[in-house]
Structure formats: structure tokens, C-alpha cells
PDB file of N, CA and C in Angstrom:
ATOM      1  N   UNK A   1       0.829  -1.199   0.000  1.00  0.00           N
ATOM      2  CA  UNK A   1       0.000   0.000   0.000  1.00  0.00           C
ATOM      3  C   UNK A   1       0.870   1.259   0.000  1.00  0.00           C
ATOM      4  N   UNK A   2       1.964   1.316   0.719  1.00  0.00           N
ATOM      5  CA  UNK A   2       2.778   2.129   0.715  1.00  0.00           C
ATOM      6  C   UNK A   2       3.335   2.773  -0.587  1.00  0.00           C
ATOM      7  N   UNK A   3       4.143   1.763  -1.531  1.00  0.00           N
ATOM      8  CA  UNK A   3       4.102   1.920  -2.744  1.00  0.00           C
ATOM      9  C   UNK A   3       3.562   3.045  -3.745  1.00  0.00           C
ATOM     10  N   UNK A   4       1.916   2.220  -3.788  1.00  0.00           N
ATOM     11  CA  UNK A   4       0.985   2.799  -4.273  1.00  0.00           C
ATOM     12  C   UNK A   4       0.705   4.288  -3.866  1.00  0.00           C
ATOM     13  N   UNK A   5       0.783   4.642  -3.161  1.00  0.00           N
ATOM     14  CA  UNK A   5       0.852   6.188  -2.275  1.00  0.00           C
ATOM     15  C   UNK A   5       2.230   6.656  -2.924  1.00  0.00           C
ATOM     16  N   UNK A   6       3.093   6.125  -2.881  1.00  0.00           N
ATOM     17  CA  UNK A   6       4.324   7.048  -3.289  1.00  0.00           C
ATOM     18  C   UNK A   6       4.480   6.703  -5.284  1.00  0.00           C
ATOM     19  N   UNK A   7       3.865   5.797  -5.704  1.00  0.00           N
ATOM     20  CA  UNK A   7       3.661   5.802  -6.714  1.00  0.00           C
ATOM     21  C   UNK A   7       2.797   6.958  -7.438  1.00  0.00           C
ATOM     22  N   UNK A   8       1.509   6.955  -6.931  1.00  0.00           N
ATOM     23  CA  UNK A   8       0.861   7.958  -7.206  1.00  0.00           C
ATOM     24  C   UNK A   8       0.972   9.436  -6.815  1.00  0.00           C
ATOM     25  N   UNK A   9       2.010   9.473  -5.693  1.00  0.00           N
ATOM     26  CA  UNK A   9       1.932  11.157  -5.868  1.00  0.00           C
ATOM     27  C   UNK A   9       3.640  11.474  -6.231  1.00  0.00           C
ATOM     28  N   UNK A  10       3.840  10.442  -6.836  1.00  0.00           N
ATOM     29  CA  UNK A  10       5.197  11.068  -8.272  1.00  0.00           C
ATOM     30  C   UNK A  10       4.420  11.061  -9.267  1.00  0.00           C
ATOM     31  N   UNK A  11       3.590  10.159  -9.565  1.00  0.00           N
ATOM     32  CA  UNK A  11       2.551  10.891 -10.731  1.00  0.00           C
ATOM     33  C   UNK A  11       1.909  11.940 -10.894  1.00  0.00           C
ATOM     34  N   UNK A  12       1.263  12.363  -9.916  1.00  0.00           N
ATOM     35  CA  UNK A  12       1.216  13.885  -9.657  1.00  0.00           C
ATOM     36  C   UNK A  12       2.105  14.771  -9.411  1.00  0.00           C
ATOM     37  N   UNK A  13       2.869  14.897  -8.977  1.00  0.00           N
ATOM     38  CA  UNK A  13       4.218  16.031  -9.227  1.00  0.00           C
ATOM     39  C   UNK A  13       4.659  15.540 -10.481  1.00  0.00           C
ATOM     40  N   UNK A  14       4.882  14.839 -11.464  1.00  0.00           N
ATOM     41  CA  UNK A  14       5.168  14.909 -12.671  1.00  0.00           C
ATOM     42  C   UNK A  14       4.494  15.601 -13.295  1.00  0.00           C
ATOM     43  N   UNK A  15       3.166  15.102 -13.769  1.00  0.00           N
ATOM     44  CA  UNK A  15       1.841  15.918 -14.138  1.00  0.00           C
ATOM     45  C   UNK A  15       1.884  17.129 -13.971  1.00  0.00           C
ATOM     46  N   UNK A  16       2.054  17.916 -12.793  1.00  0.00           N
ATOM     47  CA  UNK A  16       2.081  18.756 -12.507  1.00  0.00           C
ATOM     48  C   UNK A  16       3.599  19.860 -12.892  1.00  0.00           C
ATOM     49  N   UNK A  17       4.360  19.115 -13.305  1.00  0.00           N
ATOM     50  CA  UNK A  17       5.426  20.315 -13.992  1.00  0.00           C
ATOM     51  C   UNK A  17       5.208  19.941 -15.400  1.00  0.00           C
ATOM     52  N   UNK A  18       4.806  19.366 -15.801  1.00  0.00           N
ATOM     53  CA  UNK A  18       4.178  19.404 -17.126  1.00  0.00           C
ATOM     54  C   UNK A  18       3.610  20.381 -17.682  1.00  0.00           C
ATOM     55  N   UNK A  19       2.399  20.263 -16.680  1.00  0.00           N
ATOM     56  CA  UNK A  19       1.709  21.363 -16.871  1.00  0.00           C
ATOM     57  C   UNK A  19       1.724  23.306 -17.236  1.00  0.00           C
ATOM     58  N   UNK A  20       2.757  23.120 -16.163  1.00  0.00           N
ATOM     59  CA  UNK A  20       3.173  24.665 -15.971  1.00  0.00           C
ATOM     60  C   UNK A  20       3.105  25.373 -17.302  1.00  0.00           C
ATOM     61  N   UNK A  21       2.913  26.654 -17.760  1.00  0.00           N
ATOM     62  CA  UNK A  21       3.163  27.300 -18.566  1.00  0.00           C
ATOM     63  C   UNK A  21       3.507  28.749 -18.750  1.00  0.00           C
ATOM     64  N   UNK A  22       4.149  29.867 -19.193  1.00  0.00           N
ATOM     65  CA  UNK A  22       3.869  30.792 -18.901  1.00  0.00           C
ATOM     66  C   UNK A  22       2.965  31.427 -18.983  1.00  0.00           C
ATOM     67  N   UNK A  23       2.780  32.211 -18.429  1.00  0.00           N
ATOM     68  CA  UNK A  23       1.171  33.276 -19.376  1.00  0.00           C
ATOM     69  C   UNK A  23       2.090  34.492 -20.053  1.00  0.00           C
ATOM     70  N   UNK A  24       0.898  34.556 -20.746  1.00  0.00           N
ATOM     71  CA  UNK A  24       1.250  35.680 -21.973  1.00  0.00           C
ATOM     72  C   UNK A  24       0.456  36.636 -22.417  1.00  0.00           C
ATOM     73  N   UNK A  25       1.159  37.568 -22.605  1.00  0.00           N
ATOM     74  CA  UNK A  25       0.025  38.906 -22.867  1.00  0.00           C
ATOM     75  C   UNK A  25       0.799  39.628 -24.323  1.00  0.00           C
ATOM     76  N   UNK A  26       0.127  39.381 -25.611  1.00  0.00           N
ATOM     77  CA  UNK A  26       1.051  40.243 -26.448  1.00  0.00           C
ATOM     78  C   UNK A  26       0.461  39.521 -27.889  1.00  0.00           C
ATOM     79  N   UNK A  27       1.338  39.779 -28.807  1.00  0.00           N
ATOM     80  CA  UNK A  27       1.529  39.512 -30.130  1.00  0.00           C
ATOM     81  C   UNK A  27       1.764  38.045 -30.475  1.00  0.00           C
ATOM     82  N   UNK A  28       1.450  37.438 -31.412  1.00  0.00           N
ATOM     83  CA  UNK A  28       1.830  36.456 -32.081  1.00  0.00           C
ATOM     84  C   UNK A  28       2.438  36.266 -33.429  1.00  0.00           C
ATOM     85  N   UNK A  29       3.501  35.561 -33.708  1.00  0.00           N
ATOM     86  CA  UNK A  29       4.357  35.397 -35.420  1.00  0.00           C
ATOM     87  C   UNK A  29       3.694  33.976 -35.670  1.00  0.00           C
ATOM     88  N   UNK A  30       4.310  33.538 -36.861  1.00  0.00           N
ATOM     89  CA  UNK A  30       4.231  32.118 -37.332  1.00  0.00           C
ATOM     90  C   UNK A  30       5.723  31.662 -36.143  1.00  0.00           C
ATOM     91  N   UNK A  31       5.541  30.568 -35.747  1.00  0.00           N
ATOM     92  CA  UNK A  31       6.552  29.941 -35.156  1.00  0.00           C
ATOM     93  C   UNK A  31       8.566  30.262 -35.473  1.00  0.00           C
ATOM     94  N   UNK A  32       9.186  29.854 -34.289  1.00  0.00           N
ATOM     95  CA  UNK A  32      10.541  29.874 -35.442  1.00  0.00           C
ATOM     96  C   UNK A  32      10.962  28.913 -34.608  1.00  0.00           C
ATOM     97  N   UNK A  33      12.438  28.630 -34.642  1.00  0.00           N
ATOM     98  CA  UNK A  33      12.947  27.860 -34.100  1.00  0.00           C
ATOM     99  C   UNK A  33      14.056  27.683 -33.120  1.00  0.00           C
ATOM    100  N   UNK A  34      14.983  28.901 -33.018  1.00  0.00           N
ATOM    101  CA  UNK A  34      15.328  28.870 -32.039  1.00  0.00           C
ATOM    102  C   UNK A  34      15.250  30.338 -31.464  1.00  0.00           C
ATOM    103  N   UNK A  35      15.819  30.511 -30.091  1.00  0.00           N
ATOM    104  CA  UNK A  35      15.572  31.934 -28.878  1.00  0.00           C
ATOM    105  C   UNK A  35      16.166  32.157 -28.633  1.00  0.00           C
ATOM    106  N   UNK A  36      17.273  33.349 -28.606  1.00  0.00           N
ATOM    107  CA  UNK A  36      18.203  33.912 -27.973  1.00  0.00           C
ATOM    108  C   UNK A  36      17.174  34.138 -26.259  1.00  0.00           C
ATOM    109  N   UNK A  37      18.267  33.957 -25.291  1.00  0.00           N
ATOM    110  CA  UNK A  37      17.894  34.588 -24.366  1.00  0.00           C
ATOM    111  C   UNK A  37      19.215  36.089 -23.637  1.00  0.00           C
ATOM    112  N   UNK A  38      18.606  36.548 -23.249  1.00  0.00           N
ATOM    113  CA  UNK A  38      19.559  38.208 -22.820  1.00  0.00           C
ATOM    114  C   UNK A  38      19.106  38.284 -20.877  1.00  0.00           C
ATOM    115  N   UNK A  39      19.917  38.660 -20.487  1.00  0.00           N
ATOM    116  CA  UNK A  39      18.931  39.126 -19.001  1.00  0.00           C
ATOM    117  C   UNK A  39      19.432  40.989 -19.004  1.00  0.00           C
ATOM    118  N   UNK A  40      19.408  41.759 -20.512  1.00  0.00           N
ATOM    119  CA  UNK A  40      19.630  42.896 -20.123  1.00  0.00           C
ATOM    120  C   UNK A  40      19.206  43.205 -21.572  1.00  0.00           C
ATOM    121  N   UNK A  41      18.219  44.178 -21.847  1.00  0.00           N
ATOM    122  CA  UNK A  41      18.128  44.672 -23.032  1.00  0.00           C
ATOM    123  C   UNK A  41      19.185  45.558 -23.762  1.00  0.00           C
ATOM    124  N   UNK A  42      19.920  45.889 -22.538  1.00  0.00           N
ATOM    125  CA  UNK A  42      21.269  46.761 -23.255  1.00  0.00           C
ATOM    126  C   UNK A  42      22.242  45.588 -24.095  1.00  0.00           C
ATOM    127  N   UNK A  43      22.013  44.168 -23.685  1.00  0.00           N
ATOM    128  CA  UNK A  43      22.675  43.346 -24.388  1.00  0.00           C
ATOM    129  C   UNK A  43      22.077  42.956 -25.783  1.00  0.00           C
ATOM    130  N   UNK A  44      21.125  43.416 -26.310  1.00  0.00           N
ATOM    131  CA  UNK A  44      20.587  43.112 -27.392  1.00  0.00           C
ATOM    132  C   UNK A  44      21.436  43.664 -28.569  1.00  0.00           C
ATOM    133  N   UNK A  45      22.271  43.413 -29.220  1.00  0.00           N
ATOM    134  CA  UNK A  45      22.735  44.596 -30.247  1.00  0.00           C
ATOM    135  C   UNK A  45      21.983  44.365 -31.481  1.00  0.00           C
ATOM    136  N   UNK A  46      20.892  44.452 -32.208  1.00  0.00           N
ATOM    137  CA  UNK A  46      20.051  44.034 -33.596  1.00  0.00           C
ATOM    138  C   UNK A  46      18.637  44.834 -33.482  1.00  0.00           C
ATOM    139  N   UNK A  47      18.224  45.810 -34.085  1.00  0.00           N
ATOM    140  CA  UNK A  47      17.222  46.317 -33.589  1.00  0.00           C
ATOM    141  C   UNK A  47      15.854  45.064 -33.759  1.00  0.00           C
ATOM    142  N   UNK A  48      14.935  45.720 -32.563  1.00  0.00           N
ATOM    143  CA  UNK A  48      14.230  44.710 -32.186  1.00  0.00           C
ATOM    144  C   UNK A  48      13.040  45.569 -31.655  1.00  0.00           C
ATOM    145  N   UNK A  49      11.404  44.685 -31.589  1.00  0.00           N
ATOM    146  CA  UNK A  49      10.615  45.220 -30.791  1.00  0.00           C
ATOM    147  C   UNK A  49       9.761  44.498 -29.710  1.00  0.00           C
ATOM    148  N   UNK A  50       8.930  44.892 -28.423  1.00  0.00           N
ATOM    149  CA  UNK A  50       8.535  43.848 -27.789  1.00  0.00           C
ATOM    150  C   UNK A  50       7.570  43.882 -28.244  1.00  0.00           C
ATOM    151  N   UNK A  51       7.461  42.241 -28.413  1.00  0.00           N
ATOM    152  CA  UNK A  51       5.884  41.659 -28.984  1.00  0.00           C
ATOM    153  C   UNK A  51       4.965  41.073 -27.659  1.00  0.00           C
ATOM    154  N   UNK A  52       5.302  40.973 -26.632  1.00  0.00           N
ATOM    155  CA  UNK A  52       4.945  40.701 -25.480  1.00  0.00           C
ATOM    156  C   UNK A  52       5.469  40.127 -24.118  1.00  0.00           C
ATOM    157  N   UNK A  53       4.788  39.973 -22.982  1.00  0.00           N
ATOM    158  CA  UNK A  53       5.266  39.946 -21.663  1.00  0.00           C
ATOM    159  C   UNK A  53       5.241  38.526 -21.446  1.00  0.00           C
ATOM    160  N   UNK A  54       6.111  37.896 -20.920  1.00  0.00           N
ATOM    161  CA  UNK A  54       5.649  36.374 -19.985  1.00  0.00           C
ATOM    162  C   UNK A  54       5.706  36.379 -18.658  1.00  0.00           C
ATOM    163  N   UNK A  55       5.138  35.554 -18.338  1.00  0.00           N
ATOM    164  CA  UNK A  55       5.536  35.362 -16.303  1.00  0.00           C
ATOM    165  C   UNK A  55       5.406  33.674 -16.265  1.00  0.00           C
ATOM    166  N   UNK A  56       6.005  33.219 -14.949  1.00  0.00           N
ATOM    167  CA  UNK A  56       6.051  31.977 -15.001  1.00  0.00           C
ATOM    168  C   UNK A  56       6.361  31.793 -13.618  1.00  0.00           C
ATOM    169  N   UNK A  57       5.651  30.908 -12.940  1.00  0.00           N
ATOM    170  CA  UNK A  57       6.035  30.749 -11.380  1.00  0.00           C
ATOM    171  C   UNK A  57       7.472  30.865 -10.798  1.00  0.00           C
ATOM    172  N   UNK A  58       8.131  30.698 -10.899  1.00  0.00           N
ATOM    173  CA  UNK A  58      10.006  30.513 -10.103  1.00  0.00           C
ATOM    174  C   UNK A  58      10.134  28.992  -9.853  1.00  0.00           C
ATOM    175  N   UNK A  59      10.452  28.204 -10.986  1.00  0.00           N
ATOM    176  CA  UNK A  59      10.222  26.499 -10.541  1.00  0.00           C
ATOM    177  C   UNK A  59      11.469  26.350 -10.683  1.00  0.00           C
ATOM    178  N   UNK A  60      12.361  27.514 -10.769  1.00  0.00           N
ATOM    179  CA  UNK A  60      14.217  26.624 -10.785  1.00  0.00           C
ATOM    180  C   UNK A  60      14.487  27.250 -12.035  1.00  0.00           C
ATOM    181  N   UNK A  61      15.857  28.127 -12.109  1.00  0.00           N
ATOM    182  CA  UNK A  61      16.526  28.560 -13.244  1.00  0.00           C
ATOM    183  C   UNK A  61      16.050  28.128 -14.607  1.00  0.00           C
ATOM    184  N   UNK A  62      16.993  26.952 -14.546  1.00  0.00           N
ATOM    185  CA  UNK A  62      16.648  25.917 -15.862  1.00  0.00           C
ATOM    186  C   UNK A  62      15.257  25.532 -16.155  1.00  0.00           C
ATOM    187  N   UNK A  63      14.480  24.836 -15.414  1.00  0.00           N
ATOM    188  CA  UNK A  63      13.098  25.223 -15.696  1.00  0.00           C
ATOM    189  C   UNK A  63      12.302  26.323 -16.692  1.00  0.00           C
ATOM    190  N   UNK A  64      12.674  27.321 -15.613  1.00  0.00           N
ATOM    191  CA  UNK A  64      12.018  28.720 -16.195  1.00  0.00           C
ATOM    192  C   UNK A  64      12.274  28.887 -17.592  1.00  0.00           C
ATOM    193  N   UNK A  65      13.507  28.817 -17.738  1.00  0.00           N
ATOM    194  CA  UNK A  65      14.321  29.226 -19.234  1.00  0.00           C
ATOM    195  C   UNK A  65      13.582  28.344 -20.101  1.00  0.00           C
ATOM    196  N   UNK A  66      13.943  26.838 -19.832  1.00  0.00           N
ATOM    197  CA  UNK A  66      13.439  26.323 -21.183  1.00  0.00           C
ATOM    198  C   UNK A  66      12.197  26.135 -20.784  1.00  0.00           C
ATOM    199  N   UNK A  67      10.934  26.464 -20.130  1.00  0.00           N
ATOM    200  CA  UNK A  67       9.821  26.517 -20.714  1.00  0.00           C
ATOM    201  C   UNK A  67      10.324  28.406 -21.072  1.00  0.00           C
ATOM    202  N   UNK A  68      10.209  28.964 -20.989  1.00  0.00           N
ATOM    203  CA  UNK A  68       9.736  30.404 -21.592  1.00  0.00           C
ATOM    204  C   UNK A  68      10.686  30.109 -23.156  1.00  0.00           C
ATOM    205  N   UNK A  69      11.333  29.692 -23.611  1.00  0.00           N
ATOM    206  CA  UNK A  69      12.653  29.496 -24.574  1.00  0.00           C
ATOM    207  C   UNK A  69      11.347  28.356 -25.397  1.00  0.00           C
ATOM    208  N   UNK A  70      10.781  27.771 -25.171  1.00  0.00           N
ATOM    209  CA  UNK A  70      10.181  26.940 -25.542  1.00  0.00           C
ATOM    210  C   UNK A  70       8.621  27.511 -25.880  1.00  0.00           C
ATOM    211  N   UNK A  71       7.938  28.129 -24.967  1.00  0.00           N
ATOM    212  CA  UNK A  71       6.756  28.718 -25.643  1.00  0.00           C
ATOM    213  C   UNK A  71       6.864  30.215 -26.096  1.00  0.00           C
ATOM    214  N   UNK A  72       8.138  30.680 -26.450  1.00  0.00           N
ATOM    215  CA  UNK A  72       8.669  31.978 -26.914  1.00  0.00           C
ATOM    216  C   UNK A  72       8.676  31.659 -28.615  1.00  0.00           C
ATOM    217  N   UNK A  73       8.967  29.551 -28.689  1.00  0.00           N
ATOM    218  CA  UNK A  73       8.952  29.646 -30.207  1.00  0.00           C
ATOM    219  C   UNK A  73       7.750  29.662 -30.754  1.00  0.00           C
ATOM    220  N   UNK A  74       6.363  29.085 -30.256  1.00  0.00           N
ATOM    221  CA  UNK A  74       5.220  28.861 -30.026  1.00  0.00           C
ATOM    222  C   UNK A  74       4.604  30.030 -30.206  1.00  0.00           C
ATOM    223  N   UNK A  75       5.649  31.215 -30.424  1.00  0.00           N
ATOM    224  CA  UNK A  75       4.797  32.876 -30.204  1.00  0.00           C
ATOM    225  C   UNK A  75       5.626  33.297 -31.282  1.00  0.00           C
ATOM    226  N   UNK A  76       6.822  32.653 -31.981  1.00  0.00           N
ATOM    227  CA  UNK A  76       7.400  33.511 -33.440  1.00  0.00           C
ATOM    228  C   UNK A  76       7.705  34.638 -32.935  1.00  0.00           C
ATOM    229  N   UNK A  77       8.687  34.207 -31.156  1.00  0.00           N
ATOM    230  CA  UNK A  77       9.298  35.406 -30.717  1.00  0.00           C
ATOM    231  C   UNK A  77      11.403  34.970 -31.304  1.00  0.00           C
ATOM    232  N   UNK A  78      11.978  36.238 -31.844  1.00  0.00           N
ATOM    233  CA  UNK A  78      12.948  35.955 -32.011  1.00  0.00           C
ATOM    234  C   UNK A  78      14.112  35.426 -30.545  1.00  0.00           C
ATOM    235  N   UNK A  79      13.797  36.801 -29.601  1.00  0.00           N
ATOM    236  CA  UNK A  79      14.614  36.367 -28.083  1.00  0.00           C
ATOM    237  C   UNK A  79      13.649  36.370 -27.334  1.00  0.00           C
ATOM    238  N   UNK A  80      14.173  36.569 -25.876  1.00  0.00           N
ATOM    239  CA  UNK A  80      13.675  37.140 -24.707  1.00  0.00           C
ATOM    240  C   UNK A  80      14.557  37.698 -23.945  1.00  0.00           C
ATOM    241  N   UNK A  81      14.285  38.516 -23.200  1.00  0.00           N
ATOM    242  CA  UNK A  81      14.876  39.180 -22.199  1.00  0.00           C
ATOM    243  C   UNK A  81      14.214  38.750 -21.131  1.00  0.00           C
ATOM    244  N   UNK A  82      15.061  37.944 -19.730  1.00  0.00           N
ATOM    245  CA  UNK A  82      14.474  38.012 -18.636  1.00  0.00           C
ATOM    246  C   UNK A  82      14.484  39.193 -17.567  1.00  0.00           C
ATOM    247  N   UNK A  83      13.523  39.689 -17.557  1.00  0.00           N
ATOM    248  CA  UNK A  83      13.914  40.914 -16.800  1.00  0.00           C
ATOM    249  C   UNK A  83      13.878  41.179 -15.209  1.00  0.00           C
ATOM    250  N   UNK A  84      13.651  39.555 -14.439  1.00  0.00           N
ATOM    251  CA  UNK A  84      13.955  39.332 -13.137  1.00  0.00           C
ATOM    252  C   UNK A  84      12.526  38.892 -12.889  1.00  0.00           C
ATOM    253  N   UNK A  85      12.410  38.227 -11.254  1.00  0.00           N
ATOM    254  CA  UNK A  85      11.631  38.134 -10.774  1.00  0.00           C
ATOM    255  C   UNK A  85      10.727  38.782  -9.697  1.00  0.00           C
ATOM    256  N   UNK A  86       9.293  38.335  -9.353  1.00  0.00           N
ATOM    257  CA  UNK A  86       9.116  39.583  -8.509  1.00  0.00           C
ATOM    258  C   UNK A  86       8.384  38.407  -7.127  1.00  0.00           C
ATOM    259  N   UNK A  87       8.913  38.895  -5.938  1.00  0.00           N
ATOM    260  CA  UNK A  87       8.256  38.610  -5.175  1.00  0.00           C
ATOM    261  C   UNK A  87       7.216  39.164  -3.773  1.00  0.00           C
ATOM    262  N   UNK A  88       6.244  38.309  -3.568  1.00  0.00           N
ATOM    263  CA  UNK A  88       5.247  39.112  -2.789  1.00  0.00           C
ATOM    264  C   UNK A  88       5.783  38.815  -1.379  1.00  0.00           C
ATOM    265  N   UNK A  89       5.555  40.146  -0.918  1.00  0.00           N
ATOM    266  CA  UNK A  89       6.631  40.220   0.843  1.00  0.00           C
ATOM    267  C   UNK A  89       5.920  39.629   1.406  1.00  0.00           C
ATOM    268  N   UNK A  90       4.471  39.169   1.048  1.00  0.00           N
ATOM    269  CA  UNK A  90       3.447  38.610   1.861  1.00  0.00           C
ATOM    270  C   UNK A  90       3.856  37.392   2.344  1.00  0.00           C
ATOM    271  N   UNK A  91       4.866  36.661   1.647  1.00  0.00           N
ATOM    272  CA  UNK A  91       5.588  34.774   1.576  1.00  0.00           C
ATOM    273  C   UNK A  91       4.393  34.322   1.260  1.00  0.00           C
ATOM    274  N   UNK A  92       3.914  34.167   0.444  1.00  0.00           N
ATOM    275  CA  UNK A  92       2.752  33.561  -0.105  1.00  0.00           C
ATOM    276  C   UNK A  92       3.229  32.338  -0.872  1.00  0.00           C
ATOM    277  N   UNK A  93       2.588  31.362  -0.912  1.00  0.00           N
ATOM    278  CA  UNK A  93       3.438  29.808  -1.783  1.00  0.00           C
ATOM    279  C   UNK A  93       3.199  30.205  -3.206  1.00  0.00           C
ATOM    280  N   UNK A  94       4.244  30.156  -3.897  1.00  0.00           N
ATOM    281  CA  UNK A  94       3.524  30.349  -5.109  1.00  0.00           C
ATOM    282  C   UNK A  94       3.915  31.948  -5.636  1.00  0.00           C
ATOM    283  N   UNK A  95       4.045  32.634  -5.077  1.00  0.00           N
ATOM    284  CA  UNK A  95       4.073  34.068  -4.986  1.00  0.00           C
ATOM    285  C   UNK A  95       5.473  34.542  -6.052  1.00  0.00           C
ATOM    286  N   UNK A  96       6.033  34.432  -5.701  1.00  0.00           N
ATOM    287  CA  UNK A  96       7.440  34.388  -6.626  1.00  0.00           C
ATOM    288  C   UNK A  96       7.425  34.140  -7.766  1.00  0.00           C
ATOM    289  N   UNK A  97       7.328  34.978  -9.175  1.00  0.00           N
ATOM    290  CA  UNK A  97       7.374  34.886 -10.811  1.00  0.00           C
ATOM    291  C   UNK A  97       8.240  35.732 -10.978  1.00  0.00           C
ATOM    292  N   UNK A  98       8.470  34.942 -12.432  1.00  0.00           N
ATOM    293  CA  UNK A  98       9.973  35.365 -12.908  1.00  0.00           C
ATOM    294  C   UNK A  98       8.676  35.636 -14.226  1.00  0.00           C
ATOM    295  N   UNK A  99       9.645  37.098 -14.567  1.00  0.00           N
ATOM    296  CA  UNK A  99       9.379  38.221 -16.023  1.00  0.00           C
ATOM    297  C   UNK A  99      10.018  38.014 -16.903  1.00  0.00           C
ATOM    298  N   UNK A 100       9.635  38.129 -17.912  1.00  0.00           N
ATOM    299  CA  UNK A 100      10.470  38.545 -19.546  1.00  0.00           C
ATOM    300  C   UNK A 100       9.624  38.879 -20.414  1.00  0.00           C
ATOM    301  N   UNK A 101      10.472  39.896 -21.019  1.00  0.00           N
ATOM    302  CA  UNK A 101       9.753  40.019 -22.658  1.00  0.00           C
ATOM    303  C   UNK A 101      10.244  39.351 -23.511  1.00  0.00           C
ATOM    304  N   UNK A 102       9.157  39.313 -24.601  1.00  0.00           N
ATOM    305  CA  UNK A 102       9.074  38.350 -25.839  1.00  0.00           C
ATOM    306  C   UNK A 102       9.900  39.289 -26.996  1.00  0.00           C
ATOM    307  N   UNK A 103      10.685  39.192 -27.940  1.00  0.00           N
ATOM    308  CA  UNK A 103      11.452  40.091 -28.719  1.00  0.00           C
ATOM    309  C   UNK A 103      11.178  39.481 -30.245  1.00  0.00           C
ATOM    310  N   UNK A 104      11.224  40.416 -31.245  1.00  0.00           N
ATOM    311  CA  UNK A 104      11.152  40.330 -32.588  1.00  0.00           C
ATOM    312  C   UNK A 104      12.150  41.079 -33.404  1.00  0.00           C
ATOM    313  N   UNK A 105      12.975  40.259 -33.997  1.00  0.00           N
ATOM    314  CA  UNK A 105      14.250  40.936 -34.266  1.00  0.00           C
ATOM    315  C   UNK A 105      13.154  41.570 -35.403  1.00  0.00           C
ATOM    316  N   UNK A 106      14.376  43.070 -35.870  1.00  0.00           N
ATOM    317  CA  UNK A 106      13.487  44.095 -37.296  1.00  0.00           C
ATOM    318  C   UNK A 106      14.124  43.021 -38.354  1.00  0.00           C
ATOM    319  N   UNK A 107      13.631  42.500 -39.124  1.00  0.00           N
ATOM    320  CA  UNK A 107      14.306  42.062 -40.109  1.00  0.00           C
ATOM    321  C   UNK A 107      14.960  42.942 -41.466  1.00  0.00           C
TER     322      UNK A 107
END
């Protein structure tokens, strides 16, 4: 029985980072394929414009990146810029999202 209990709630924490996604507020392209990422818009050198915002809970560096790197192609965004995270002083679970904008190089 024991098992079964720890069987099933690794199935649910799997499921559950699956799930995650960012949200998004902005523009859409036809898809591309790969994402520069920047954590400073002064590092951008190619003119560029923002096509929109993401947020995404704080589930771990690597996490964050490749889902936002991943539904950034899903949006026919050229980069992103992460522009940090924000957290609520309240300590709320959950509370902690990490920002970026979505970028479109000028072609």
C-alpha cells in the first residue's frame, strides 16, 4: 500500500510540472525555431521590438528558461529578455514569478 501512495503522488508532481506554462500577454508570429535569451536589453545589439510579456512561477533557473525558450517559439518570438523576478513580501506559496519580454528581431 505504501508503494501505491508514493507511486501515485510522483505521478502527480510529474503531471504537474508538465503542466506549468507561462502566461502571456502580447503579439503572435508564425513559429521559429530557435531563442536567444539576454537578461539585459542593453545586451541586445540588432534592432528589435517587444511583442509581449511572460511570467512563469520561479520552478528553478533551468526550468524557467526552457519553458519560456520553448513557448517563446510557439509565439514567433525571435529572443527574450528576462527581466527578473518579482516577489510578494506577503511569503505567499507560489508568490514568486519570474518576467520577460518576448522580442522580434526588425528584419
Amino acid at each position: 500500500m505504501k508503494n501505491h501512495i508514493i507511486i501515485i503522488s510522483l505521478c502527480f508532481f510529474l503531471s504537474a510540472c508538465s503542466v506549468i506554462t507561462p502566461a502571456y500577454f502580447g503579439d503572435k508570429y508564425p513559429p521559429t525555431t530557435s531563442v536567444d535569451i539576454y537578461y539585459s536589453a542593453h545586451d541586445v545589439k540588432q534592432p528589435y521590438k517587444v511583442i509581449g510579456h511572460l511570467t512563469l512561477p520561479n520552478i528553478g533557473q533551468d526550468s524557467v528558461k526552457s519553458k519560456f525558450v520553448a513557448y517563446a517559439k510557439t509565439i514567433g518570438a525571435d529572443a527574450i529578455v528576462i527581466t527578473g523576478n518579482t516577489v510578494d513580501t506577503g511569503g505567499k506559496v507560489g508568490s514568486d514569478v519570474v518576467n520577460a519580454d518576448a522580442l522580434k528581431y526588425d528584419k
